[in-house]
C-alpha atoms as a PDB file:
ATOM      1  CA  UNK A   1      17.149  37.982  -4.091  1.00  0.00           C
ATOM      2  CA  UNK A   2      19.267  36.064  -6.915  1.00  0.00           C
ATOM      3  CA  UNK A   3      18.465  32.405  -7.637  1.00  0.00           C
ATOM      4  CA  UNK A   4      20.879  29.979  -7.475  1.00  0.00           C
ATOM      5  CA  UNK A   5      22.249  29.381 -11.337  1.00  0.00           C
ATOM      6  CA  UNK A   6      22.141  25.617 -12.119  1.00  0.00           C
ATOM      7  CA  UNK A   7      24.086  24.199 -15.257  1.00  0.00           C
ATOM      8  CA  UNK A   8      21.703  22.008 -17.497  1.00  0.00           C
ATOM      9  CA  UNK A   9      22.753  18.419 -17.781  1.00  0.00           C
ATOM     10  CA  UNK A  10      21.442  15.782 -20.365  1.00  0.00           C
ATOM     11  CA  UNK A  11      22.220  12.190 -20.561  1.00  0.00           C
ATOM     12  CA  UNK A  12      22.836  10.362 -23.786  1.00  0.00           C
ATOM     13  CA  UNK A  13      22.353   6.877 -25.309  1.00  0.00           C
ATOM     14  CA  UNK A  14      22.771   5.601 -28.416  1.00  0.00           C
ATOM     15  CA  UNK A  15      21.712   2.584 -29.521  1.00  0.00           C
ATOM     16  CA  UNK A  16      22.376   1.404 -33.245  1.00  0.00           C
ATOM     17  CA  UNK A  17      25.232   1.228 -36.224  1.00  0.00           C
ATOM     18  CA  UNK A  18      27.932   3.507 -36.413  1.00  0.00           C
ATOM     19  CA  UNK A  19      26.423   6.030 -38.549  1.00  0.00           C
ATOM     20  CA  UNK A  20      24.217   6.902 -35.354  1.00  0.00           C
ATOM     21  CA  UNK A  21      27.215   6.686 -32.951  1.00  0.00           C
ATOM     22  CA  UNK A  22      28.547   9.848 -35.008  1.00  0.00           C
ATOM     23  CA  UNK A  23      25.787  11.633 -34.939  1.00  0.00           C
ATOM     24  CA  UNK A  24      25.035  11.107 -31.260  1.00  0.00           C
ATOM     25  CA  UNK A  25      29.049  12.258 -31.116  1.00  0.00           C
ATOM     26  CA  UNK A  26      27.998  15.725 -33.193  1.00  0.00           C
ATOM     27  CA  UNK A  27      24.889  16.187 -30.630  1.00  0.00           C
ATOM     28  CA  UNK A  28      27.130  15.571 -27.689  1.00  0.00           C
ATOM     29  CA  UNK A  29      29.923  18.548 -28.910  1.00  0.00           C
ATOM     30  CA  UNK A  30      27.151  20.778 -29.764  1.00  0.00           C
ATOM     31  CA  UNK A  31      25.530  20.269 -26.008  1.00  0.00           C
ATOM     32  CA  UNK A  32      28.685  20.767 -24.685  1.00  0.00           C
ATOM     33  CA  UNK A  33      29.836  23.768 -26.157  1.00  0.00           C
ATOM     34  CA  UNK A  34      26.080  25.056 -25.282  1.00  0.00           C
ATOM     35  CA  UNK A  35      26.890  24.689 -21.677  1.00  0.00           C
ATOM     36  CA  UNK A  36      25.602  21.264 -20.842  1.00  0.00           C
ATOM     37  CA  UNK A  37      27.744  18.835 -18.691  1.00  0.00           C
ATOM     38  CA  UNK A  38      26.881  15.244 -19.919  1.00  0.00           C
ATOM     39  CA  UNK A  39      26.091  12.851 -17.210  1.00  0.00           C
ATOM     40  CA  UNK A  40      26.605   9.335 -17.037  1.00  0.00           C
ATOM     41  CA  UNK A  41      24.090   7.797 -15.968  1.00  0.00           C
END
């Protein structure tokens, strides 16, 4: 029996200056190209 495959989501705040808003950016890419959607909420 094969189990359903699920893709891993993660959602993201950031709070904070801009330096942190460019890291949070770097995470975000990094998750993505890992295979994680992003969700909104």
């Amino acid at each position: 029996m094969s189990k359903k495959q699920t893709v891993p989501r993660v959602g993201f705040v950031s709070l904070g200056c801009p330096k942190a808003t460019v890291d949070s950016e770097h995470i975000l890419t990094r998750l993505r190209a890992e295979g994680y959607l992003i969700s909104g909420n």
